[in-house]
Protein backbone atom coordinates (compact mmCIF):
# COMPACT_ATOMS: atom_id res chain seq x y z
CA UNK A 1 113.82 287.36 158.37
CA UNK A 2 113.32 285.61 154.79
CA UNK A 3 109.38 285.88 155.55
CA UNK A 4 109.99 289.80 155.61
CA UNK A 5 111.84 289.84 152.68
CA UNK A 6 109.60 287.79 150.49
CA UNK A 7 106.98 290.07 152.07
CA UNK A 8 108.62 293.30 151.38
CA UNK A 9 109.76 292.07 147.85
CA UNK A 10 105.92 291.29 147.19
CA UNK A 11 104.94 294.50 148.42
CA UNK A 12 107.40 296.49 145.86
CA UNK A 13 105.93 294.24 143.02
CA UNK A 14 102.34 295.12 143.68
CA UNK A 15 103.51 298.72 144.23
CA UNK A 16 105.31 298.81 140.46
CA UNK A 17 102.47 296.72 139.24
CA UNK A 18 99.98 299.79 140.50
CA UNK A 19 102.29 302.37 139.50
CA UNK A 20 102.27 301.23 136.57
CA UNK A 21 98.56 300.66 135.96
CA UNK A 22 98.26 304.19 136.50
CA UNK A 23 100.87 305.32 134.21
CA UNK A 24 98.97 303.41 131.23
CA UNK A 25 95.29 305.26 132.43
CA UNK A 26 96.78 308.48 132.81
CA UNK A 27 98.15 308.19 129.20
CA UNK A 28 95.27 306.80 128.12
CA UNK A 29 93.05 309.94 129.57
CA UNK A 30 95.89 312.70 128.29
CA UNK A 31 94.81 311.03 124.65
CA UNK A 32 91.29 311.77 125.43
CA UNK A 33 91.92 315.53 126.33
CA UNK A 34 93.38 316.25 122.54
CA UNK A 35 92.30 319.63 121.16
CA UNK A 36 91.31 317.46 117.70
CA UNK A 37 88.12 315.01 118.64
CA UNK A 38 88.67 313.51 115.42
CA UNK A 39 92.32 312.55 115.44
CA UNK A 40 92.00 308.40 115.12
CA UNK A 41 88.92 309.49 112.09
CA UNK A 42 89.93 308.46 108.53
CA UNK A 43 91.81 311.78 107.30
CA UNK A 44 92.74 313.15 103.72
CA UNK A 45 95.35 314.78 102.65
CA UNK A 46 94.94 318.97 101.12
CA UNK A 47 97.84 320.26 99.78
CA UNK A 48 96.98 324.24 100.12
CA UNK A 49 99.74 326.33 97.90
CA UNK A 50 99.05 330.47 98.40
CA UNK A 51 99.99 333.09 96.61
CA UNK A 52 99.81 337.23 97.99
CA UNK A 53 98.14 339.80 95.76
CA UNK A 54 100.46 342.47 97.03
CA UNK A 55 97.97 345.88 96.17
CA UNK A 56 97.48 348.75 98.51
CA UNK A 57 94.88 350.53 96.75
CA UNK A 58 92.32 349.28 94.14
CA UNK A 59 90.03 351.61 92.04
CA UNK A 60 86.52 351.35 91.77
CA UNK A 61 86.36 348.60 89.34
CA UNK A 62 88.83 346.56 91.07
CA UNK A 63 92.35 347.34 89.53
CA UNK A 64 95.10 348.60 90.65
CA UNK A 65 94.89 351.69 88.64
CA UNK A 66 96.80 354.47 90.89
CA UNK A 67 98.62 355.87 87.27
CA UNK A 68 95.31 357.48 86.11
CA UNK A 69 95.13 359.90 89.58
CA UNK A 70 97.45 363.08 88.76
CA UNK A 71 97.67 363.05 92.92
CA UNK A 72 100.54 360.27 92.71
CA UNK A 73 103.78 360.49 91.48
CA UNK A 74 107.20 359.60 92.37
CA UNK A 75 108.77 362.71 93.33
CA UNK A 76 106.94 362.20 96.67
CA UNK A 77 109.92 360.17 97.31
CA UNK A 78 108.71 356.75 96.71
CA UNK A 79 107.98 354.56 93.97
CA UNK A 80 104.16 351.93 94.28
CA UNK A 81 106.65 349.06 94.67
CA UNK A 82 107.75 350.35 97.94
CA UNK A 83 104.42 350.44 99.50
CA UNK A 84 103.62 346.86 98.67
CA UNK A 85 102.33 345.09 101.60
CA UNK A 86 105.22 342.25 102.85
CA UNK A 87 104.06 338.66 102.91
CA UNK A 88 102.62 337.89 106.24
CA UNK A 89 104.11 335.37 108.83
CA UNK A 90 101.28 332.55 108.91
CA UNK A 91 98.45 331.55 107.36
CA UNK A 92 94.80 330.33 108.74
CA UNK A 93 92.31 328.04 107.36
CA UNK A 94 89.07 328.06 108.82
CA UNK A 95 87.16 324.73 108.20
CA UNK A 96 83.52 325.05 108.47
CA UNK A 97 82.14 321.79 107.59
CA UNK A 98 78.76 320.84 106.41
CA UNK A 99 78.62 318.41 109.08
CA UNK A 100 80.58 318.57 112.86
CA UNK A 101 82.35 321.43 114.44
CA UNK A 102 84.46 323.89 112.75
CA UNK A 103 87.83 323.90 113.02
CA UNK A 104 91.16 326.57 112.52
CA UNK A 105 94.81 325.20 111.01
CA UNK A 106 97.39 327.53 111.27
CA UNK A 107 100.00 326.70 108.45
CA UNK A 108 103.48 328.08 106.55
CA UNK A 109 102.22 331.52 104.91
CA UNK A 110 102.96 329.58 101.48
CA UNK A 111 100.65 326.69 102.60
CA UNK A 112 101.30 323.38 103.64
CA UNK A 113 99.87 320.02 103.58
CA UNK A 114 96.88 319.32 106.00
CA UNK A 115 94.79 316.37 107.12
CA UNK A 116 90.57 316.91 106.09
CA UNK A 117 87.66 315.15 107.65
CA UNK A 118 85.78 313.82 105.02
CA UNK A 119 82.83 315.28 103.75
CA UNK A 120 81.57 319.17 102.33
CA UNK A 121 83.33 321.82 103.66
CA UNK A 122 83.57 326.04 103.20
CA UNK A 123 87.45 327.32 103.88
CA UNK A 124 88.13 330.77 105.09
CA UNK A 125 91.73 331.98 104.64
CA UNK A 126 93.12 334.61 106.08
CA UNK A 127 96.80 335.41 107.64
CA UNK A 128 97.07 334.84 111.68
CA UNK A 129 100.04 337.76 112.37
CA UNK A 130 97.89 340.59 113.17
CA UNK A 131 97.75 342.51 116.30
CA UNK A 132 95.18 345.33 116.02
CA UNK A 133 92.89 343.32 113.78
CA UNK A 134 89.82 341.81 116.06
CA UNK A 135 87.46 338.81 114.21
CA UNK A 136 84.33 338.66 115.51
CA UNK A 137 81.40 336.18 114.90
CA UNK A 138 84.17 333.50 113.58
CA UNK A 139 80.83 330.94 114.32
CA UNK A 140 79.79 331.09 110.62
CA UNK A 141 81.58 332.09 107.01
CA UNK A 142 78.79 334.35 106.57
CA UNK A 143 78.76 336.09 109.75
CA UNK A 144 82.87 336.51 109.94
CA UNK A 145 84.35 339.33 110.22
CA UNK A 146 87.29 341.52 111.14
CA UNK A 147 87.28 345.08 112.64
CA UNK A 148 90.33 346.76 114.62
CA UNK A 149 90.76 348.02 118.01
CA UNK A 150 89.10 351.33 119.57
CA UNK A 151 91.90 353.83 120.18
CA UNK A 152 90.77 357.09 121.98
CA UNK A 153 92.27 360.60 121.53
CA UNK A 154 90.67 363.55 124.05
CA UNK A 155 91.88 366.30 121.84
CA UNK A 156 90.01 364.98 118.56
CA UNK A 157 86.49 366.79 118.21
CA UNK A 158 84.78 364.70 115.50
CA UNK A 159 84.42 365.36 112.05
CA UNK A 160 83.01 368.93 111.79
CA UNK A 161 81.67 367.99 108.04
CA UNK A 162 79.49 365.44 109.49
CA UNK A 163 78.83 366.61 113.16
CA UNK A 164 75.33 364.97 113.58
CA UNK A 165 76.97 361.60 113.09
CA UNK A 166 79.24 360.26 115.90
CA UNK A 167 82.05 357.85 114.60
CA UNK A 168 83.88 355.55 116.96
CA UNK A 169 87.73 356.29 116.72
CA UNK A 170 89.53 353.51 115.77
CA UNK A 171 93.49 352.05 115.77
CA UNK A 172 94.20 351.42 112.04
CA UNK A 173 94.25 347.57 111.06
CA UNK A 174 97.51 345.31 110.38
CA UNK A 175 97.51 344.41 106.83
CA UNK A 176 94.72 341.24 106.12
CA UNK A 177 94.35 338.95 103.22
CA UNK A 178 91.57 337.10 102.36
CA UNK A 179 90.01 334.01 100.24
CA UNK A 180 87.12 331.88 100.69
CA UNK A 181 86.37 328.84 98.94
CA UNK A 182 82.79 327.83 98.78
CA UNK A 183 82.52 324.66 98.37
CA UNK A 184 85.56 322.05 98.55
CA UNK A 185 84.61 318.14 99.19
CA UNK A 186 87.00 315.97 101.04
CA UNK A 187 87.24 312.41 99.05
CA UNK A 188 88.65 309.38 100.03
CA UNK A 189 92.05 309.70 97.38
CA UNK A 190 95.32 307.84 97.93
CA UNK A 191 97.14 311.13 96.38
CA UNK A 192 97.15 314.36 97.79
CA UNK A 193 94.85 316.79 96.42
CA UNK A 194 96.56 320.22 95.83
CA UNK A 195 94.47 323.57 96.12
CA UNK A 196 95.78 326.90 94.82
CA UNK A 197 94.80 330.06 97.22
CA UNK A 198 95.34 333.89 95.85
CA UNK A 199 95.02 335.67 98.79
CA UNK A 200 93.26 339.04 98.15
CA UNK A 201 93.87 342.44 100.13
CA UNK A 202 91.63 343.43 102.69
CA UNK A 203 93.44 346.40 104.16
CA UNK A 204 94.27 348.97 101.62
CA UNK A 205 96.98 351.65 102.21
CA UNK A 206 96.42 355.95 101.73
CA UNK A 207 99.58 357.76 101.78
CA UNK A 208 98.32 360.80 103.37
CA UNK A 209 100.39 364.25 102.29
CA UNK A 210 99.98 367.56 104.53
CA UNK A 211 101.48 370.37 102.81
CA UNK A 212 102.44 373.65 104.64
CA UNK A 213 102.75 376.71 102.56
CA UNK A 214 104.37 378.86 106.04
CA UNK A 215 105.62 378.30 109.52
CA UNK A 216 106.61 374.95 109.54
CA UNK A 217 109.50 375.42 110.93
CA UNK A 218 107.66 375.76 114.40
CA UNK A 219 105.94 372.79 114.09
CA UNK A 220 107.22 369.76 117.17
CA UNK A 221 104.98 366.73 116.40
CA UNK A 222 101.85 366.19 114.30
CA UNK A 223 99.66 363.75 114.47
CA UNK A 224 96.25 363.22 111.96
CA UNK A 225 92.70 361.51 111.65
CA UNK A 226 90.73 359.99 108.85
CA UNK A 227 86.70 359.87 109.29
CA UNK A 228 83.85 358.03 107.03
CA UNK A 229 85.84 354.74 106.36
CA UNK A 230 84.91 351.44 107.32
CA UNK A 231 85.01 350.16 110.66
CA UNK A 232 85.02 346.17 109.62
CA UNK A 233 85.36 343.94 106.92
CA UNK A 234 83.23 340.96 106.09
CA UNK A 235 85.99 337.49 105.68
CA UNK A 236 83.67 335.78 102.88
CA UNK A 237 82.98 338.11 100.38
CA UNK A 238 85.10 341.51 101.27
CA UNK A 239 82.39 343.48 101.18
CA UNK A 240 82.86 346.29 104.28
CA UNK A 241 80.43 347.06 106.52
CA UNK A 242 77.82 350.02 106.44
CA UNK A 243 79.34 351.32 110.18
CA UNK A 244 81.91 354.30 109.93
CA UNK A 245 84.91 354.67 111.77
CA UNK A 246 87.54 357.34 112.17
CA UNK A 247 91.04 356.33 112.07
CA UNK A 248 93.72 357.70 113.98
CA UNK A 249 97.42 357.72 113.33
CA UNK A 250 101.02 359.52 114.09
CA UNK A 251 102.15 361.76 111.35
CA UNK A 252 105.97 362.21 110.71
CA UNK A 253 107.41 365.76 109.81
CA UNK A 254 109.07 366.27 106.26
CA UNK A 255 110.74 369.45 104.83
CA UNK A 256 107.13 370.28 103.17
CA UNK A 257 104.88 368.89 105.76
CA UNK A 258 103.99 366.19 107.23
CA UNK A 259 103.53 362.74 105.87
CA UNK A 260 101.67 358.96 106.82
CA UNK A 261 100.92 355.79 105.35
CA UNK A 262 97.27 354.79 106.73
CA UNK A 263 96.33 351.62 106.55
CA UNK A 264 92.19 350.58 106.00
CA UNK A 265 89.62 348.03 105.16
CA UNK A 266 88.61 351.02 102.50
CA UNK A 267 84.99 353.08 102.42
CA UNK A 268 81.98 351.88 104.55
CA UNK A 269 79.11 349.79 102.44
CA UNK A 270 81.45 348.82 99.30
CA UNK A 271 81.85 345.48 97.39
CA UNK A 272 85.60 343.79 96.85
CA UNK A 273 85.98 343.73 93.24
CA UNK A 274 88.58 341.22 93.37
CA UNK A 275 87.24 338.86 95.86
CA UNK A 276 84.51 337.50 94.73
CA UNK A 277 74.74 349.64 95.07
CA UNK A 278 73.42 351.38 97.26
CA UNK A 279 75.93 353.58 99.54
CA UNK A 280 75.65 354.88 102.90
CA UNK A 281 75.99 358.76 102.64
CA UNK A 282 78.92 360.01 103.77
CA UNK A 283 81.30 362.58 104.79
CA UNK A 284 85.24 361.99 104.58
CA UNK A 285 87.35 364.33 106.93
CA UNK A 286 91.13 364.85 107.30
CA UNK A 287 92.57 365.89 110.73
CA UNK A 288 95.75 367.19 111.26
CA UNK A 289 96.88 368.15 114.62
CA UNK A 290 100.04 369.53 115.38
CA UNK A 291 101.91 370.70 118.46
CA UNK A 292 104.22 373.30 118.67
CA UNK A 293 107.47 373.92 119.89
CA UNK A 294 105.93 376.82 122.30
CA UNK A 295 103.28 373.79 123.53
CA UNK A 296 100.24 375.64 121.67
CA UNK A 297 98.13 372.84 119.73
CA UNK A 298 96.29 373.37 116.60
CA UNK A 299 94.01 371.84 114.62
CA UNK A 300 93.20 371.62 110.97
CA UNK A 301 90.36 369.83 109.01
CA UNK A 302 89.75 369.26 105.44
CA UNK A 303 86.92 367.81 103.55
CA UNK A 304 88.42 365.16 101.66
CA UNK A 305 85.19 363.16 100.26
CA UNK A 306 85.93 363.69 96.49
CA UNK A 307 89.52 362.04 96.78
CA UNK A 308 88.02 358.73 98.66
CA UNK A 309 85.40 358.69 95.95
CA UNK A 310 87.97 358.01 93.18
CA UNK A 311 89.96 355.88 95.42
CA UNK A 312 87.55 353.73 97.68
CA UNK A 313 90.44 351.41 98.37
CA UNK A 314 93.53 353.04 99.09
CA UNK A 315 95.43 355.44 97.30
CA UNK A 316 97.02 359.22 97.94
CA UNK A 317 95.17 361.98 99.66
CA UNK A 318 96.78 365.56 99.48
CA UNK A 319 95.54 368.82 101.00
CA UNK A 320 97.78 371.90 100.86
CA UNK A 321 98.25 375.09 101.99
CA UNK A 322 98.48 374.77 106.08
CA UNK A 323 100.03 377.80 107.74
CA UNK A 324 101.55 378.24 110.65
CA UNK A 325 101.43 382.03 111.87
CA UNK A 326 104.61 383.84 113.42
CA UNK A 327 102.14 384.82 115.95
CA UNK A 328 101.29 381.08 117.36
CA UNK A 329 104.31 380.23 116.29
CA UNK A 330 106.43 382.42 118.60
CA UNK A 331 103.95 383.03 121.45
CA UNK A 332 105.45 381.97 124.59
CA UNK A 333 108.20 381.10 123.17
CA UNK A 334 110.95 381.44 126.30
CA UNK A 335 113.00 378.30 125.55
CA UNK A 336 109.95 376.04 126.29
CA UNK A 337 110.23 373.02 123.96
CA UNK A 338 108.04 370.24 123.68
CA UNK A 339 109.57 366.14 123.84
CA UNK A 340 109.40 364.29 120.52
CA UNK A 341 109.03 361.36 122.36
CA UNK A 342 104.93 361.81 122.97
CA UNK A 343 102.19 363.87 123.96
CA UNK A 344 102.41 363.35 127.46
CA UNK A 345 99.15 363.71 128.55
CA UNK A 346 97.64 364.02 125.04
CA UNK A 347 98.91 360.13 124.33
CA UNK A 348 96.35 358.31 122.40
CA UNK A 349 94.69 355.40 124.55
CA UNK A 350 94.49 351.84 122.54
CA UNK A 351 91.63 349.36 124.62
CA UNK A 352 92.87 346.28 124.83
CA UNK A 353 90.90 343.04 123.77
CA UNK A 354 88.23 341.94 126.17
């Protein structure tokens, strides 16, 4: 009997002693399996402290000029303060070193202090709380860049002042900031080095005014489009790419018309003043469709080029004088009323992300 208890209690040891053999590899492997390669490398410490330039619209030589345009002013209910762009919710840094793999850090919106491989490195900044915005060809700082998603509408027929050109229709972007630091060497320093990043706007703002002169009042939802602007932005230096796209967006009725705040990297082929030719010709159109109380829809279009000329970045478009006749207006009309709540089957269609 004590045989098979010295047995048994030898047995339990060697079992523990296995046990916990394994515990210590499979420790040792999780280690291995660490998103950061580097993580035991010598390390030195960046102190990154942002700050927002909070513009929605820049003129053509890169201020924030929107006084000198007799289109704005603040009987349209708002003063500029009030379409400031908020802070965003988190900040990136994207580490392309000279040497070894890039890397992202996601940090405090304000900045925070981060651990550097030693050596040459280019930064990207940019904020990481967007949901329409799509980066593509985030394998270089030169190639980088961010575009939005591709949001269908069936009812939209192009933009009938540029016909022979075919836009893709777009979702607008989330508001993106931007900086990019050249060159920044990581030294071996007992303090921590501090770097000061002014994030730039990327994504300007139009508020967009539709002015009806009659027959408003028969008017259920409405609903707009925006051709010739930029379908993506370049991270590095701002500049926007040649490709158009055509934005579309929900409207919301006012007493006068109807109203929207559209958000966009700007005009197609055009340098960031602040960030840091020859233009692709162009047509800008405004869409506005709107659906009546009866169910008839209607469309209108406007040829809005000269107002994104003098405000490339953001800014205020206005067109005027939409009517609504009594004879759409009351056609049909036997109590039928249309839902506020969508288009049924008109609803725009946003793709998802691949």
């Amino acid at each position: 009997m004590t045989n098979a208890i010295s047995k048994y209690k030898l047995t339990a040891t060697a079992a523990a002693s296995v046990l916990a053999a394994m515990a210590t590899l499979s420790s040792c492997n999780h280690k291995e399996l660490c998103y950061d390669h580097d993580a035991h490398s010598p390390k030195f410490l960046l102190r990154v402290e942002a700050s927002y330039q909070q513009e929605w619209e820049l003129g053509p030589d890169g201020t924030a000029n929107w006084k000198d345009f007799p289109t704005w002013a603040e009987t349209y209910g708002m003063s500029y303060d009030m379409m400031r762009p908020a802070i965003p919710e988190g900040l990136r840094m994207h580490d392309f070193p000279v040497s070894g793999p890039s890397d992202m850090i996601n940090m405090h919106p304000m900045g925070e202090t981060v651990g550097m491989r030693p050596g040459e490195h280019q930064l990207l900044f940019y904020n990481n709380d967007t949901e329409y915005i799509v980066f593509d060809d985030m394998y270089s700082s030169a190639a980088a860049k961010a575009t939005t998603r591709i949001r269908t509408r069936t009812t939209y027929m192009g933009n009938p002042f540029n016909s022979y050109m075919k836009e893709t229709t777009v979702n607008m972007p989330d508001m993106l900031y931007g900086n990019y630091n050249k060159s920044y060497t990581s030294e071996r320093n007992t303090e921590v080095t501090v770097m000061s990043v002014t994030m730039h706007p990327l994504v300007f703002k139009y508020l967009v005014r539709y002015e009806f002169s009659k027959g408003l009042e028969y008017v259920a939802i409405v609903r707009g489009a925006l051709s010739g602007m930029a379908s993506s932005v370049y991270l590095q230096s701002g500049n926007t790419s040649p490709e158009m796209a055509t934005l579309l967006y929900d409207c919301t009725l006012k007493p006068w018309g109807a109203e929207a705040v559209v958000t966009s990297f700007g005009v197609p082929d055009y340098p960031n003043a602040l960030y840091t030719t020859t233009r692709t010709p162009r047509s800008n159109a405004l869409n506005l469709e709107v659906r009546l109380k009866n169910g008839i829809i209607k469309s209108f279009n406007f040829d809005v080029t000269d107002q994104i000329n003098k405000q490339p970045q953001g800014g205020v478009i206005v067109v005027k004088g939409i009517e609504i006749s009594d004879e759409d207006g009351k056609q049909g009309s036997s109590g039928f009323d249309v839902s506020v709540d969508g288009w049924g089957e008109f609803e725009d269609i946003i793709i998802p992300f691949k």
